[in-house]
C-alpha atoms as a PDB file:
ATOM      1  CA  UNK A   1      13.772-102.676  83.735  1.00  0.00           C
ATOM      2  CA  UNK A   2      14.097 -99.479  81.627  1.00  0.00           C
ATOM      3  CA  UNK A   3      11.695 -96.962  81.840  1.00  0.00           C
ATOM      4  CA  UNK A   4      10.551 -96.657  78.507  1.00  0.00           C
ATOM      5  CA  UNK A   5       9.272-100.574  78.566  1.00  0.00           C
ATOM      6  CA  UNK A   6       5.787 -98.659  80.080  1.00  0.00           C
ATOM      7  CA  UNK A   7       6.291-100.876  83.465  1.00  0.00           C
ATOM      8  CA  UNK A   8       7.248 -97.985  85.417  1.00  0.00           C
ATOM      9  CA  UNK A   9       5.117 -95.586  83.688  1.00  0.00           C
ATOM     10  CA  UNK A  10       1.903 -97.354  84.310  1.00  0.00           C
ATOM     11  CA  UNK A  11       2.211 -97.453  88.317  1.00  0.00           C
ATOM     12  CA  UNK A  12       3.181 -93.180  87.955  1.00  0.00           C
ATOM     13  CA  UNK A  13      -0.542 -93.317  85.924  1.00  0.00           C
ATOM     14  CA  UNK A  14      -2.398 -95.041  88.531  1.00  0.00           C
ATOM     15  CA  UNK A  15      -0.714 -93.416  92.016  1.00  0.00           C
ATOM     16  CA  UNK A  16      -1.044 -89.893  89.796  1.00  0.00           C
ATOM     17  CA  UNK A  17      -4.593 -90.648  88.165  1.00  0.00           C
ATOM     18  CA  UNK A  18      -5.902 -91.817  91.397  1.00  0.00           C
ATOM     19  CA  UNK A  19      -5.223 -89.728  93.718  1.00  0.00           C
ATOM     20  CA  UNK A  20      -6.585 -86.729  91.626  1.00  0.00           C
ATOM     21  CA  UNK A  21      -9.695 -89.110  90.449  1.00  0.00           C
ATOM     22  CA  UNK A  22     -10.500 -89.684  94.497  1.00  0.00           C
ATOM     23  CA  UNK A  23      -9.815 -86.113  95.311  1.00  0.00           C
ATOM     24  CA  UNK A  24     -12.021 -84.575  92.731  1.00  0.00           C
ATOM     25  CA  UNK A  25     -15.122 -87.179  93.468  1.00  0.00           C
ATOM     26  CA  UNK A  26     -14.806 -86.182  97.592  1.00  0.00           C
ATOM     27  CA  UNK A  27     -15.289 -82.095  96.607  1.00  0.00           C
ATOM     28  CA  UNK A  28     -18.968 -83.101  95.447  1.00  0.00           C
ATOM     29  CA  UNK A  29     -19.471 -86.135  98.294  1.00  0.00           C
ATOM     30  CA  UNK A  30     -18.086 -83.653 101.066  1.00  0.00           C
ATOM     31  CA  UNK A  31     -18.492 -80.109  99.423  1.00  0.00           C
ATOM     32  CA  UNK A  32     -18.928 -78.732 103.110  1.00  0.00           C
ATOM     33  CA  UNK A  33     -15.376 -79.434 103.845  1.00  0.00           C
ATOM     34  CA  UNK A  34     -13.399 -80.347 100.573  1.00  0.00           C
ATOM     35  CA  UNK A  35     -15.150 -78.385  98.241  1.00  0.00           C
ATOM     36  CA  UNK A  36     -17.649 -75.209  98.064  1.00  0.00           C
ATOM     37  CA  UNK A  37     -17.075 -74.919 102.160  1.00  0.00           C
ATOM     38  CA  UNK A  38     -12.986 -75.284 101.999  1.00  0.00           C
ATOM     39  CA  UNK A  39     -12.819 -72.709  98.547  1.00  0.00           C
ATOM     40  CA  UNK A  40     -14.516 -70.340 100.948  1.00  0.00           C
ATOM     41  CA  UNK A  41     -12.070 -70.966 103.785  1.00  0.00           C
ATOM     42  CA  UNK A  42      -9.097 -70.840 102.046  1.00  0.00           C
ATOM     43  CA  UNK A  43      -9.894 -67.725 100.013  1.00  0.00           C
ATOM     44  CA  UNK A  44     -10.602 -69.013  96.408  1.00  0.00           C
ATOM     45  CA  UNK A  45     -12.700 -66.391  94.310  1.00  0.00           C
ATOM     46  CA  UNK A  46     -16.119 -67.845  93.071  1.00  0.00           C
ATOM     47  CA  UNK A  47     -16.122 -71.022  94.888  1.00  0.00           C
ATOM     48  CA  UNK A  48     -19.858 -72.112  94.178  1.00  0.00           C
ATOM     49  CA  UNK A  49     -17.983 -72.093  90.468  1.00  0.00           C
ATOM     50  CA  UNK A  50     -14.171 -73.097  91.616  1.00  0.00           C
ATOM     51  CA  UNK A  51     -14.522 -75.689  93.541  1.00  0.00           C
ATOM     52  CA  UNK A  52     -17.281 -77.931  90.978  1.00  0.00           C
ATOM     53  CA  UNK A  53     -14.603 -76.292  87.980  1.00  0.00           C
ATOM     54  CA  UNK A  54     -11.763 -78.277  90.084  1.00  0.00           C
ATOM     55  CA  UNK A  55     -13.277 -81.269  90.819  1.00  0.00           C
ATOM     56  CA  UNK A  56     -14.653 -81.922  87.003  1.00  0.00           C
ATOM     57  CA  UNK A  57     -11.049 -80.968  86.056  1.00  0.00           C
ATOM     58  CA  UNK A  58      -9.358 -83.322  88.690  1.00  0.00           C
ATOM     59  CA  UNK A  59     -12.204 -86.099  88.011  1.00  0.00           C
ATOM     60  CA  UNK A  60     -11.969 -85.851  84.294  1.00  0.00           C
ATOM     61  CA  UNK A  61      -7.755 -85.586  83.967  1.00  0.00           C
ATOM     62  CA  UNK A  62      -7.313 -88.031  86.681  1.00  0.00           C
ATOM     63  CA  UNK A  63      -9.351 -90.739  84.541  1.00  0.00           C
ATOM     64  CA  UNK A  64      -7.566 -89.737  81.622  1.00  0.00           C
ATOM     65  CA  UNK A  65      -4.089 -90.224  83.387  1.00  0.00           C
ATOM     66  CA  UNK A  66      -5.497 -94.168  84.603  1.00  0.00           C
ATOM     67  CA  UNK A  67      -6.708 -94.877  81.135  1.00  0.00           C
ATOM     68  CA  UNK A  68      -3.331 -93.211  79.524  1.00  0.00           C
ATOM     69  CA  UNK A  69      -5.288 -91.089  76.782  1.00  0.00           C
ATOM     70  CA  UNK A  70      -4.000 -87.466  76.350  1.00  0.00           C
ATOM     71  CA  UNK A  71      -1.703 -88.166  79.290  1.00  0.00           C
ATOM     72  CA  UNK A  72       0.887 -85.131  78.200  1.00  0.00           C
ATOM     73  CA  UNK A  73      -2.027 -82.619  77.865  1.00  0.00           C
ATOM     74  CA  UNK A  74      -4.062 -84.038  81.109  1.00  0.00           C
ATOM     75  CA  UNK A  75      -1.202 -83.667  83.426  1.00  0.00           C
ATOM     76  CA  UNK A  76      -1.116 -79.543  82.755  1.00  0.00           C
ATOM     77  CA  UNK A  77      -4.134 -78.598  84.304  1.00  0.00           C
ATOM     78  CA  UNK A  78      -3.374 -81.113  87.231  1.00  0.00           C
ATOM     79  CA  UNK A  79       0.208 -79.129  87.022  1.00  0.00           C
ATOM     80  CA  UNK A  80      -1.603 -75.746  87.458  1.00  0.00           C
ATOM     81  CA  UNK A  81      -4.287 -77.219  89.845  1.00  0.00           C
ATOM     82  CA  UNK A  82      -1.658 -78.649  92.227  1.00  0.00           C
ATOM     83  CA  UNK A  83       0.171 -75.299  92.469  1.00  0.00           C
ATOM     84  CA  UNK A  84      -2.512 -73.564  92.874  1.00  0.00           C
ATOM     85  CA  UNK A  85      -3.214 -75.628  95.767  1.00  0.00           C
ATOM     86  CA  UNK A  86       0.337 -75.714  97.631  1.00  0.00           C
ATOM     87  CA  UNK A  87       0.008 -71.458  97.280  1.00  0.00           C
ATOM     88  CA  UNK A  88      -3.364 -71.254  98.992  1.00  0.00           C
ATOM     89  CA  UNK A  89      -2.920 -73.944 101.718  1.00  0.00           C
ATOM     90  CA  UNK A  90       0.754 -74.600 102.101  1.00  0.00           C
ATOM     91  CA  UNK A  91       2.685 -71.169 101.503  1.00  0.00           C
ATOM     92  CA  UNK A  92      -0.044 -69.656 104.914  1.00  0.00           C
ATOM     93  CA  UNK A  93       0.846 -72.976 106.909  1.00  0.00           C
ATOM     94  CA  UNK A  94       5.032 -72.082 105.905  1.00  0.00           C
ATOM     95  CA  UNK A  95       3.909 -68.741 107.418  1.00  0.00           C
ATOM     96  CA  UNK A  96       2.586 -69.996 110.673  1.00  0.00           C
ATOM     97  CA  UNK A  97       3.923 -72.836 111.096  1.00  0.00           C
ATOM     98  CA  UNK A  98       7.622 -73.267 109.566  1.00  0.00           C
ATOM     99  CA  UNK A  99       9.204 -75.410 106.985  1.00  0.00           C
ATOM    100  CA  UNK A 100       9.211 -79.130 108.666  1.00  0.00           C
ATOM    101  CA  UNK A 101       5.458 -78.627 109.643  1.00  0.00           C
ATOM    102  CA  UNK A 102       4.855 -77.582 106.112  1.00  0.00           C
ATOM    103  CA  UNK A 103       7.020 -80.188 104.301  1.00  0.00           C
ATOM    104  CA  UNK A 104       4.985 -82.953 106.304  1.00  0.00           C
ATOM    105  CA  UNK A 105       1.771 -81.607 105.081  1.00  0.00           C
ATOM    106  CA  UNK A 106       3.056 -81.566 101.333  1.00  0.00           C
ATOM    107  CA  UNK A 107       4.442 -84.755 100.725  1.00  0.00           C
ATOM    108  CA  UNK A 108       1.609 -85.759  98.893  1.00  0.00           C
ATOM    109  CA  UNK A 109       1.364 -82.502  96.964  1.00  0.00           C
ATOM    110  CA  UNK A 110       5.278 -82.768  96.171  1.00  0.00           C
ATOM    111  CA  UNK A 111       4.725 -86.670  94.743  1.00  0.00           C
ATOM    112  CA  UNK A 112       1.792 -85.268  92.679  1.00  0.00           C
ATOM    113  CA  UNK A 113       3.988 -82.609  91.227  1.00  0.00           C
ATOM    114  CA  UNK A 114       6.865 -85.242  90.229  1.00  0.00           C
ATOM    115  CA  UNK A 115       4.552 -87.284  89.076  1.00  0.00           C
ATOM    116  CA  UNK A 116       2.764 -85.098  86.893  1.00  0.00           C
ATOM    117  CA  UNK A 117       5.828 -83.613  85.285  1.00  0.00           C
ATOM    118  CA  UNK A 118       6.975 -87.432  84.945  1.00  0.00           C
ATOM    119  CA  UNK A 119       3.852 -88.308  82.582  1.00  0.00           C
ATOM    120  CA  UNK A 120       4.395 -84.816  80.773  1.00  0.00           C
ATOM    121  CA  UNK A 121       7.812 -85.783  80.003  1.00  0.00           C
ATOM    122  CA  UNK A 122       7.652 -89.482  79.243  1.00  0.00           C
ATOM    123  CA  UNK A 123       4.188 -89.793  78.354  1.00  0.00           C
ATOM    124  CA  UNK A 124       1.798 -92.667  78.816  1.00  0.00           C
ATOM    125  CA  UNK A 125       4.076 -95.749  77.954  1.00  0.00           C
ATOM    126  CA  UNK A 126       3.541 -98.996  76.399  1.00  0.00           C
ATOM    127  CA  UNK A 127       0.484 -99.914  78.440  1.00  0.00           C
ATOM    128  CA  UNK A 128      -1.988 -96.788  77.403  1.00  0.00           C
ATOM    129  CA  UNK A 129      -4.552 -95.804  75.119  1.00  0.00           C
ATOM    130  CA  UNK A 130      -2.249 -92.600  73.834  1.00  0.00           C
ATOM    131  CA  UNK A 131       0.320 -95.653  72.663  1.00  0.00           C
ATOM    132  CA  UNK A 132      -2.453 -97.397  70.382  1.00  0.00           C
END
């Protein structure tokens, strides 16, 4: 199986595209402790603004990424959002808590990260709406 036959690509869109979808629905269902509440926590200027911006952005980007439409051009604000992310939770938790503890807590963030500069590389595939 070769890459390019959109097999592969499709299951990077869904893991990628999900996980950002899910993420950016839970900061409005749970805005106590994954959105408004957890901007204020972790330091994040304006979060009545940052965290709704985020989870529109993650919400909106992620879909595109499942549906494979503007795949290249979704997966840089998920690219920026992502950082942003590992700098305001994981570089403090590096500082207190060392690099295994850390690299534990960001497996997910490091998948998202290949994942997103997968689909920025590659593209949607065969199976996308970018494709037709």
């Amino acid at each position: 199986m070769k890459i390019s036959d959109g097999s592969v690509t499709i299951i990077i869109r869904l893991m990628v595209g999900m996980v950002f979808l899910t993420e950016g629905i839970q900061k409005f269902l749970f805005p106590a402790v994954l959105g408004v509440g957890r901007f204020t926590t972790i330091g994040i200027p304006w979060p009545e603004f940052s965290a709704p911006f985020v989870g529109v952005v993650e919400i909106g980007c992620g879909a595109m990424l499942i549906l494979g439409l503007y795949s290249r051009l979704a997966s840089i604000p998920l690219l920026i959002d992502i950082l942003v992310a590992i700098y305001t939770t994981k570089y403090p938790l590096l500082m207190k808590h060392g690099f295994w503890n850390t690299m534990h807590e960001a497996r997910v963030d490091f998948c998202m990260i290949c994942g997103l500069i997968f689909l920025l590389i590659i593209g949607a595939g065969r199976f996308s709406i970018d494709n037709r």
